[in-house]
Protein backbone atom coordinates (compact mmCIF):
# COMPACT_ATOMS: atom_id res chain seq x y z
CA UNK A 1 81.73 48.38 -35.96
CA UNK A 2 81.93 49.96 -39.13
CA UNK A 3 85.01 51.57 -40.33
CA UNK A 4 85.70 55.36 -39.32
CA UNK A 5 84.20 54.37 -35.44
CA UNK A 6 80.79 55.25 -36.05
CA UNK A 7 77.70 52.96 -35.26
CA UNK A 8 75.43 52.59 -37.81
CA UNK A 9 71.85 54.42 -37.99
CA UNK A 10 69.22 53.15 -38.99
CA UNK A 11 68.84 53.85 -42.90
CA UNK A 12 72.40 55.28 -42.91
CA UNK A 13 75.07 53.88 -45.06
CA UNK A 14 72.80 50.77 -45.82
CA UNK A 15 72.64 49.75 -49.66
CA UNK A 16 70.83 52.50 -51.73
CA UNK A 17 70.86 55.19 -48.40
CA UNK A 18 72.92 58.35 -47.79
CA UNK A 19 76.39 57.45 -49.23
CA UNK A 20 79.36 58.15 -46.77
CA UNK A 21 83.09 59.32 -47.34
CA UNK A 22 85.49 58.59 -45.05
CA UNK A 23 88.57 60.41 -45.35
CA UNK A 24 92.08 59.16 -44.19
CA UNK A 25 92.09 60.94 -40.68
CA UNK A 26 89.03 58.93 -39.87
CA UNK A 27 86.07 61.73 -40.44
CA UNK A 28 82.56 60.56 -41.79
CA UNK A 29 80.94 63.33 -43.77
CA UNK A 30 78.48 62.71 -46.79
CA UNK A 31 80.11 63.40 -49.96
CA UNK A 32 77.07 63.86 -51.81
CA UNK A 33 75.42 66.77 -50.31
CA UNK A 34 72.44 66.69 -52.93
CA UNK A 35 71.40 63.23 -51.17
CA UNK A 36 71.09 65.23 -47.98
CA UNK A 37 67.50 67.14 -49.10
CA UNK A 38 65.00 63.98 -49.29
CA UNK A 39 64.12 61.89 -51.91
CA UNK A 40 64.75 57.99 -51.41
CA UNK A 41 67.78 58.36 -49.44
CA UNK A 42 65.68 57.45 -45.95
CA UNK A 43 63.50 59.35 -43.42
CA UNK A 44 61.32 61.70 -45.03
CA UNK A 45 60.62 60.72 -48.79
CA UNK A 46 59.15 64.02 -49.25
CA UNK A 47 61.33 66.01 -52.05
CA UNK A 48 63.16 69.27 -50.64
CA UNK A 49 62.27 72.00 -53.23
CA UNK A 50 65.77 73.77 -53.99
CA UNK A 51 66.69 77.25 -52.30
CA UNK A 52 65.26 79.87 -54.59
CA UNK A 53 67.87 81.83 -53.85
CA UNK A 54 70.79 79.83 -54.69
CA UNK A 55 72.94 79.94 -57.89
CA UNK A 56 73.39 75.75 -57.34
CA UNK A 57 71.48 72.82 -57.52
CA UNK A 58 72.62 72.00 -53.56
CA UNK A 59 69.22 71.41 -51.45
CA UNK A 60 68.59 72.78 -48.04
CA UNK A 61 69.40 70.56 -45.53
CA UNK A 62 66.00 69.00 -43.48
CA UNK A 63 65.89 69.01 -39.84
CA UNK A 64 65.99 64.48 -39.66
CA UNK A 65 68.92 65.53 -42.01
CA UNK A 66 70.99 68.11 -40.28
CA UNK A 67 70.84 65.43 -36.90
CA UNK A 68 72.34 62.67 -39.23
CA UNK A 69 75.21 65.02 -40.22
CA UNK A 70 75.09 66.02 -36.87
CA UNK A 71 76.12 62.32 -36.07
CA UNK A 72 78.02 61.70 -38.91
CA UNK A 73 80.59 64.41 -37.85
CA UNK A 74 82.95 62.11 -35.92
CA UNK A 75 86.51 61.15 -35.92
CA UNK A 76 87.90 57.69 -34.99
CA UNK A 77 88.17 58.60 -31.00
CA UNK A 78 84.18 59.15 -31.22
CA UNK A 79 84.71 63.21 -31.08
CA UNK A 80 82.30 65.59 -31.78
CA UNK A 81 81.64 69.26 -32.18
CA UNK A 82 79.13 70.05 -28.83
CA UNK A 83 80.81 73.33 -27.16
CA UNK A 84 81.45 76.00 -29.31
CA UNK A 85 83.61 79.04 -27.94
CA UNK A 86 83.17 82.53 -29.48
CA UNK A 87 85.42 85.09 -29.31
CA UNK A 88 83.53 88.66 -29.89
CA UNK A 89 86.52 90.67 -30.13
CA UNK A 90 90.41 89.97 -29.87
CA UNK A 91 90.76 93.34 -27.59
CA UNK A 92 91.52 92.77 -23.72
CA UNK A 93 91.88 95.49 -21.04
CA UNK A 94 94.49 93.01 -19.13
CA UNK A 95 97.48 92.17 -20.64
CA UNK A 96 97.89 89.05 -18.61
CA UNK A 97 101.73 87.86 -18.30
CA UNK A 98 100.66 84.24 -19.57
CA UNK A 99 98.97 85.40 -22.13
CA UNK A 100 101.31 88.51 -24.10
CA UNK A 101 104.87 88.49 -23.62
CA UNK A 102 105.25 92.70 -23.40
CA UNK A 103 102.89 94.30 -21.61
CA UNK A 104 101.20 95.32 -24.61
CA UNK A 105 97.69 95.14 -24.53
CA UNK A 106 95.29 92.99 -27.56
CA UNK A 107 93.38 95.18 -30.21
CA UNK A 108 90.72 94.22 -32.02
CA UNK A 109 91.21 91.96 -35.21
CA UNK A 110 90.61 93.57 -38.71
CA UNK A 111 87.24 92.81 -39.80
CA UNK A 112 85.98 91.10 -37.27
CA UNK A 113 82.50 89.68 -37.79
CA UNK A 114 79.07 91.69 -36.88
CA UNK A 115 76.48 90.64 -34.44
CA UNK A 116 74.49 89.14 -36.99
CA UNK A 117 76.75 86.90 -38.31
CA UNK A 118 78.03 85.80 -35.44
CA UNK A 119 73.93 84.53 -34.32
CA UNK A 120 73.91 83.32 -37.86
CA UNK A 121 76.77 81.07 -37.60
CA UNK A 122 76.01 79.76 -34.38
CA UNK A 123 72.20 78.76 -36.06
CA UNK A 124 74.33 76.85 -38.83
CA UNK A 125 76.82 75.12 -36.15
CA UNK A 126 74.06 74.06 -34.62
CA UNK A 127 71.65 72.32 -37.44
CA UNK A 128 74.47 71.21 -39.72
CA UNK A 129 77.46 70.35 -36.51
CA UNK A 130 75.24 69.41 -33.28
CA UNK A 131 76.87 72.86 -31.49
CA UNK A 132 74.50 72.48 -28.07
CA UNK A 133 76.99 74.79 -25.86
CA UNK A 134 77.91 78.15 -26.21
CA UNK A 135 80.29 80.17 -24.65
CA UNK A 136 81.12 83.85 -24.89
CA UNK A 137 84.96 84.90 -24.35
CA UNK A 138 87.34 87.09 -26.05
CA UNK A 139 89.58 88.95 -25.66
CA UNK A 140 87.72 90.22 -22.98
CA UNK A 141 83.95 89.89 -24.26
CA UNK A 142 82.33 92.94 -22.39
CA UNK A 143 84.75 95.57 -24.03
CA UNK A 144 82.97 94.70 -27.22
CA UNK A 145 79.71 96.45 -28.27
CA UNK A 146 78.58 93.84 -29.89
CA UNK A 147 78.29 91.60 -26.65
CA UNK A 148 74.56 94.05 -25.60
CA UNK A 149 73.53 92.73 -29.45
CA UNK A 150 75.02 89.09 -29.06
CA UNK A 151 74.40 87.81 -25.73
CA UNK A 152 70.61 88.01 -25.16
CA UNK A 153 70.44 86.47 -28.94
CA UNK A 154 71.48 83.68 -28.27
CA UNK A 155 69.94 83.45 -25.11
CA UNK A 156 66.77 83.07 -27.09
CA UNK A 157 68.13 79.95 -29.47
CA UNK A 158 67.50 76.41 -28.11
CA UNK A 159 71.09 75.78 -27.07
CA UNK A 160 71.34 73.45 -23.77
CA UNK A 161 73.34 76.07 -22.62
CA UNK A 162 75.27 79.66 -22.61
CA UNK A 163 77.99 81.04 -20.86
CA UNK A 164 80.51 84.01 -20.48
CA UNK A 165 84.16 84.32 -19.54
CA UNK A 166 85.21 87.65 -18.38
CA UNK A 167 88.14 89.20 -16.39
CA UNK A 168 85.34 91.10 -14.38
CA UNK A 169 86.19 94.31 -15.39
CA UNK A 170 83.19 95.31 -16.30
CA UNK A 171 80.66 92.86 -14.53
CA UNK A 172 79.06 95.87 -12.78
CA UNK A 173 78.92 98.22 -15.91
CA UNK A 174 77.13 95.28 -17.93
CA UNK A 175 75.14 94.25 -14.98
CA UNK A 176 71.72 94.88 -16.00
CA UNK A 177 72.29 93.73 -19.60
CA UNK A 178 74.07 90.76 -18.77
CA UNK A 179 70.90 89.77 -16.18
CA UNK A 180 68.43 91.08 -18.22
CA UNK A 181 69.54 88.38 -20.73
CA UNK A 182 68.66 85.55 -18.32
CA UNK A 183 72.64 84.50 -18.36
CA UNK A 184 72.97 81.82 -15.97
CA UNK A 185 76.55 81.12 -15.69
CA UNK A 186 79.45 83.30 -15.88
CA UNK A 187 83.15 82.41 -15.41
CA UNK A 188 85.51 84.58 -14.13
CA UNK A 189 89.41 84.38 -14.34
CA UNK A 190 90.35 85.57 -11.34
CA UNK A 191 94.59 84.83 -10.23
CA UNK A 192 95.06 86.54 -6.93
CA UNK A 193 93.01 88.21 -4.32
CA UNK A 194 96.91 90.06 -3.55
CA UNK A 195 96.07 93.67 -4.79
CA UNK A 196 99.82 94.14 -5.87
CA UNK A 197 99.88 90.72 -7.30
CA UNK A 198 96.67 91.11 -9.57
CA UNK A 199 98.00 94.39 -11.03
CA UNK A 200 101.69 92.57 -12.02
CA UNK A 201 99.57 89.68 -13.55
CA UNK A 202 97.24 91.61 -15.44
CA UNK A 203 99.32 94.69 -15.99
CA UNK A 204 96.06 96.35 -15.48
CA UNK A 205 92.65 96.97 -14.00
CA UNK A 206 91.50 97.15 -10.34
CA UNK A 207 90.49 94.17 -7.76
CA UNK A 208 88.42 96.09 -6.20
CA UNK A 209 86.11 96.57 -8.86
CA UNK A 210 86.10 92.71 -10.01
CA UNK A 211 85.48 91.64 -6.38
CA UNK A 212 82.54 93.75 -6.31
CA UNK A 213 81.46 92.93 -10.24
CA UNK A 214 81.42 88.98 -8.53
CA UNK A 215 79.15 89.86 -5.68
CA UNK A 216 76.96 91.35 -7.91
CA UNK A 217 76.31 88.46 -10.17
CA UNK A 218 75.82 85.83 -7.57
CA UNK A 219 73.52 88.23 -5.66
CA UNK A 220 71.25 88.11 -8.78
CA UNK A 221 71.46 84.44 -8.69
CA UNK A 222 74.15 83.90 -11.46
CA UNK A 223 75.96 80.50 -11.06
CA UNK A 224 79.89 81.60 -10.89
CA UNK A 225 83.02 79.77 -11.51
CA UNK A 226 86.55 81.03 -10.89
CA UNK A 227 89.46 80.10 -13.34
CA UNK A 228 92.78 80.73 -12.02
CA UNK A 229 96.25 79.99 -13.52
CA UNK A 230 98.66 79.47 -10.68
CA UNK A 231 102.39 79.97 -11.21
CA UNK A 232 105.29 79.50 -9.15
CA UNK A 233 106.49 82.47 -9.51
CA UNK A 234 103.40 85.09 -9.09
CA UNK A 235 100.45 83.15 -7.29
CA UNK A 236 101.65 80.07 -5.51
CA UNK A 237 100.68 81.51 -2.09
CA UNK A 238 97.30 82.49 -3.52
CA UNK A 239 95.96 78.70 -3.93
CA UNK A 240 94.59 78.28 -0.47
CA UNK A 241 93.24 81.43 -0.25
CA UNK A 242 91.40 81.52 -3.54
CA UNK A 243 90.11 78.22 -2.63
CA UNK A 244 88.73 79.44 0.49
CA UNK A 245 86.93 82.52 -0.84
CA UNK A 246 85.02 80.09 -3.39
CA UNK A 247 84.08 77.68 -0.82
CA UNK A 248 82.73 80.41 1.58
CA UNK A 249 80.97 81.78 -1.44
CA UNK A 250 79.62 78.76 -3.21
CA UNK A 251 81.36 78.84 -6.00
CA UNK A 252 83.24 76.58 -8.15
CA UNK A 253 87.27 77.34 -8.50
CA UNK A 254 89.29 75.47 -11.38
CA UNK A 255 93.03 75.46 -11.06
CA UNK A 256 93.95 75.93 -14.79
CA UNK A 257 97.72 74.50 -15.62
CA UNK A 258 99.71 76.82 -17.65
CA UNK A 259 99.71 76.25 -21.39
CA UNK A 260 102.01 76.51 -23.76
CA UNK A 261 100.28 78.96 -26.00
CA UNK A 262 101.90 81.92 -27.33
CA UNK A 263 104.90 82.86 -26.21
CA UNK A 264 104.94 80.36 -23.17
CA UNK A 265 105.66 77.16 -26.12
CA UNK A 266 109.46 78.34 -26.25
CA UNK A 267 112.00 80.03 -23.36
CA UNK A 268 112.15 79.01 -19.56
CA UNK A 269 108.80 80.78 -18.42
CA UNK A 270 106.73 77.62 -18.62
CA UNK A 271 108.92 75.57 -17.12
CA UNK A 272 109.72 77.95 -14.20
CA UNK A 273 106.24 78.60 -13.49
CA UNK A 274 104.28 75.65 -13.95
CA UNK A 275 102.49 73.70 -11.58
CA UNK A 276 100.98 70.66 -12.10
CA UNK A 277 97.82 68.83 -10.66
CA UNK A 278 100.32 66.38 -8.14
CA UNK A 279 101.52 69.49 -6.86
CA UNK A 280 98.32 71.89 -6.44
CA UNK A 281 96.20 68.84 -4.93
CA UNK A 282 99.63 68.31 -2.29
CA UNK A 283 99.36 72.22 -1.26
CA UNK A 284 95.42 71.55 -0.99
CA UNK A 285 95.34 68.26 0.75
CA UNK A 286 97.86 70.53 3.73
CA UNK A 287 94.72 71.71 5.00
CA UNK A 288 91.72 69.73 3.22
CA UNK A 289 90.38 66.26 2.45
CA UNK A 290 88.79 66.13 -1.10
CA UNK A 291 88.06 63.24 -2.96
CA UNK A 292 87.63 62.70 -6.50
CA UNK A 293 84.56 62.88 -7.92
CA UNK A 294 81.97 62.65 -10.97
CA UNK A 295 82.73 65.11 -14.13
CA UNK A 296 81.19 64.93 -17.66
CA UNK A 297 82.21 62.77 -19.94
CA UNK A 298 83.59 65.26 -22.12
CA UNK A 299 84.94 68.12 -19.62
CA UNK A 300 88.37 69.38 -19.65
CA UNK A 301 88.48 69.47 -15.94
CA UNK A 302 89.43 66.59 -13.12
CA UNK A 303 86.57 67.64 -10.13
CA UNK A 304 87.22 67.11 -6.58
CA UNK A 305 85.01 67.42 -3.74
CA UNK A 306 85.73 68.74 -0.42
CA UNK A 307 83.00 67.06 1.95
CA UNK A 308 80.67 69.40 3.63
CA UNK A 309 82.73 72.29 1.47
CA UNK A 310 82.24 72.39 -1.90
CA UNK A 311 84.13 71.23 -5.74
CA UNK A 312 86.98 72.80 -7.38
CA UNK A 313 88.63 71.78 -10.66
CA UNK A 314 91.90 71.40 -12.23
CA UNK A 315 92.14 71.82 -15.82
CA UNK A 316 95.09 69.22 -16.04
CA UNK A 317 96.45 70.37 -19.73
CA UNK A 318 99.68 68.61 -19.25
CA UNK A 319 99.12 66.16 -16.11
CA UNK A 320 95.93 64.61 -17.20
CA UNK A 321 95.13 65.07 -21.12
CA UNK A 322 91.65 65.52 -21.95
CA UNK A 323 92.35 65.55 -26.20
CA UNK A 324 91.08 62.66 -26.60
CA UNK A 325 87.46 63.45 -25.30
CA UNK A 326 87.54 66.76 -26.45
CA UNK A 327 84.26 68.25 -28.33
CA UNK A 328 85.24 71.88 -28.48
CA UNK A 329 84.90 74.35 -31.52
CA UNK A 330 86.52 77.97 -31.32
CA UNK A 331 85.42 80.88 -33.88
CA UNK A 332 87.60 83.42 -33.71
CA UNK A 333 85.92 87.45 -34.22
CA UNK A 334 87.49 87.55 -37.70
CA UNK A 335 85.35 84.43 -38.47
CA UNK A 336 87.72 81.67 -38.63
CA UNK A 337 86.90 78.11 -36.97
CA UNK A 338 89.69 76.38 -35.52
CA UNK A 339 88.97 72.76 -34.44
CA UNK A 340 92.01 72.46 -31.76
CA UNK A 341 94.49 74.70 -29.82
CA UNK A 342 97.49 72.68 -30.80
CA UNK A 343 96.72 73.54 -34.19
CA UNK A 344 97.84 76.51 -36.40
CA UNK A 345 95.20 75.40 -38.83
CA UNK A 346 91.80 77.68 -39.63
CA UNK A 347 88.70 77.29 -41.69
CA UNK A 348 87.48 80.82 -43.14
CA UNK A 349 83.35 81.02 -42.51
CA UNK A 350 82.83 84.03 -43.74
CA UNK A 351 82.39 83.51 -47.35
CA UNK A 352 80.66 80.67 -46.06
CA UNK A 353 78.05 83.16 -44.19
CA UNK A 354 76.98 85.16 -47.28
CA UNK A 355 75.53 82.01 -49.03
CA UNK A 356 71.99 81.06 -48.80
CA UNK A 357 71.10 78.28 -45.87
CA UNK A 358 71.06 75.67 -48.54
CA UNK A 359 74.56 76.06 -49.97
CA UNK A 360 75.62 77.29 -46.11
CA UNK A 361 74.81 74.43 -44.99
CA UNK A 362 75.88 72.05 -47.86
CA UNK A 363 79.59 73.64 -47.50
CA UNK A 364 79.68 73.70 -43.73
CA UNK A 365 79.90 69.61 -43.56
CA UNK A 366 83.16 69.69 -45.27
CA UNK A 367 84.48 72.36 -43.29
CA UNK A 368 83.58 70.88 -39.99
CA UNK A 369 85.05 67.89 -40.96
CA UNK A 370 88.42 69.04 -41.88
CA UNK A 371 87.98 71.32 -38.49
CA UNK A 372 87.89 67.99 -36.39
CA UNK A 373 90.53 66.23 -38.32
CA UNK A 374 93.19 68.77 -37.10
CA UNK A 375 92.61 67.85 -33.23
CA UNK A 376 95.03 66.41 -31.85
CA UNK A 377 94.44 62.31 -30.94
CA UNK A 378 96.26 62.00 -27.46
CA UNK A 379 97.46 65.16 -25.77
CA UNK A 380 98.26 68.69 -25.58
CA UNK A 381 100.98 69.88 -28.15
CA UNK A 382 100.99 73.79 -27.47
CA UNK A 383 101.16 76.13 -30.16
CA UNK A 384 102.46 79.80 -31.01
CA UNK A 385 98.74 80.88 -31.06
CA UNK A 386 97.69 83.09 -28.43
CA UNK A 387 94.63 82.12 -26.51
CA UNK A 388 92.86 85.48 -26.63
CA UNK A 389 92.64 85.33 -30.51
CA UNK A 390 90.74 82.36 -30.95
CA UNK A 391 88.50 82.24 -27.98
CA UNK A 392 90.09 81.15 -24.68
């Protein structure tokens, strides 16, 4: 195995081929980005012509290239970038009580980027960082206008797959767009099906109108998945009966254990309200068997299978850590990548999106790189960030 983690390719880091640099948190990038563009370096011997428009000698990147930087960007635990998570807009309607500490709803973040840099950037994630997942969240994605521009865009790039996470506010408002686009999968977060209960966790909005926003996707055909945050204090009665109304409806629930994000990393709220996966799968085993059962190799969430019923999920932050599997990217709507939620750390794109494809490219490497080295290697640290800001 040679050093950094990484199994050799073919023609890669072989006397005379594409030089690696392996810096000390374990990432292999090339630090020679003008051997990325042809020449005798491997694969295609065919010389790159440089970018006309660029003010440097860096080369665009060829396709064999970009899926040998593609591999090359990986730490010493074997993580990659795969599932990128876009926030459109730092604005919410909700202001959830795990989320904001007062009440006081999210705005918008100054300067955030436009619809066409946000396609843009998810092009260059993809060729130069191996991005094959997409998914759209916020703040709460549909309040932006950008979502009618953004959505069905990247519905038409060859990603493996796109998504949405919405409070369902506006599911039935954006219903045409949002099937128009060919969206198959949406996830909802979803705590209570308690009228009075929803409006003192959100602070806002109306059941009524999410219930019905739900219906209406999954009528269309749209796969759904329910996230819910249960807490001792506010839901803890709701976890059979949100259960139930997924199984009778098909759809996939995942029990999400409180984070410490944002104002929940310091004071007693976490620790009065959090439940962990021993817990939620002893209130759920009262009145169903379930079983463990198959998940991807890189998802954040244990699955369990009730037989005859359905799956449901627990995203086991703090029981079960899934860091060291973890392939997520977030880009926050002011343009800022930020490799891990434990991590106060940020990589500025959007100088990076005004250069030409060539130099984008060239530059992006080094900044997905440094993006990876600041995950964290074992678990869940928590961090003053709040969720909403950086794509949840």
């Amino acid at each position: 195995m040679p050093v950094g983690g990484v199994k050799k390719k073919p023609g890669v880091g072989d006397a005379g081929q594409l030089p690696l640099g392996v810096t000390q948190n374990g990432i292999c990038i090339p630090y020679r980005h003008r051997s990325l563009g042809g020449g005798r370096s491997g694969g295609d011997s065919r010389s790159k012509a440089p970018d006309r428009n660029s003010s440097s000698d860096v080369v665009p990147i060829s396709a064999f290239r970009r899926g040998i930087l593609a591999a090359m960007i990986t730490d010493i635990h074997g993580r990659t970038f795969r599932n990128l998570r876009i926030s459109l807009t730092a604005a919410c309607n909700y202001a959830c009580t795990y989320c904001v500490p007062n009440g006081k709803k999210l705005v918008p973040a100054e300067s955030e980027l436009s619809a066409d840099h946000i396609v843009r950037a998810v092009s260059l994630l993809m060729a130069v960082g191996g991005v094959e997942k997409v998914r759209v969240t916020g703040g709460e994605p549909l309040l932006s206008p950008k979502v009618d521009a953004v959505l069905p865009a990247l519905m038409r790039l060859p990603l493996q797959d796109v998504g949405l996470t919405t409070n369902g506010q506006f599911l039935l408002r954006k219903a045409d767009m949002l099937i128009g686009s060919g969206i198959r999968r949406i996830n909802v977060s979803l705590d209570t099906l308690d009228p009075r209960a929803f409006r003192e966790i959100a602070r806002s909005g109306d059941l009524a109108t999410v219930l019905a926003g739900i219906d209406r996707m999954a009528a269309a055909g749209v796969q759904i998945r329910i996230n819910m945050v249960p807490m001792r204090s506010a839901n803890l009665d709701q976890v059979l009966p949100m259960l139930e109304y997924c199984l009778d409806r098909g759809f996939e629930l995942r029990f999400i254990e409180l984070m410490k994000m944002g104002h929940l990393r310091a004071g007693n709220q976490f620790n009065r309200d959090f439940l962990g996966m021993d817990e939620l799968l002893e209130t759920i085993g009262s009145r169903y068997e379930y079983a463990r059962t198959d998940a991807p190799f890189d998802s954040t969430s244990v699955r369990f299978e009730i037989p005859g019923r359905g799956v449901f999920g627990i995203i086991a932050n703090e029981s079960e850590p899934f860091c060291a599997s973890c392939t997520r990217l977030r880009l926050s709507s002011d343009g800022r990548l930020f490799g891990c939620l434990s991590s106060l750390r940020s990589h500025d794109i959007r100088p990076l999106l005004a250069l030409p494809d060539g130099e984008a490219e060239a530059a992006l490497v080094a900044v997905l790189g440094n993006a990876l080295a600041d995950k964290q290697p074992v678990r869940f640290q928590g961090e003053v960030t709040v969720m909403k800001f950086i794509g949840g």
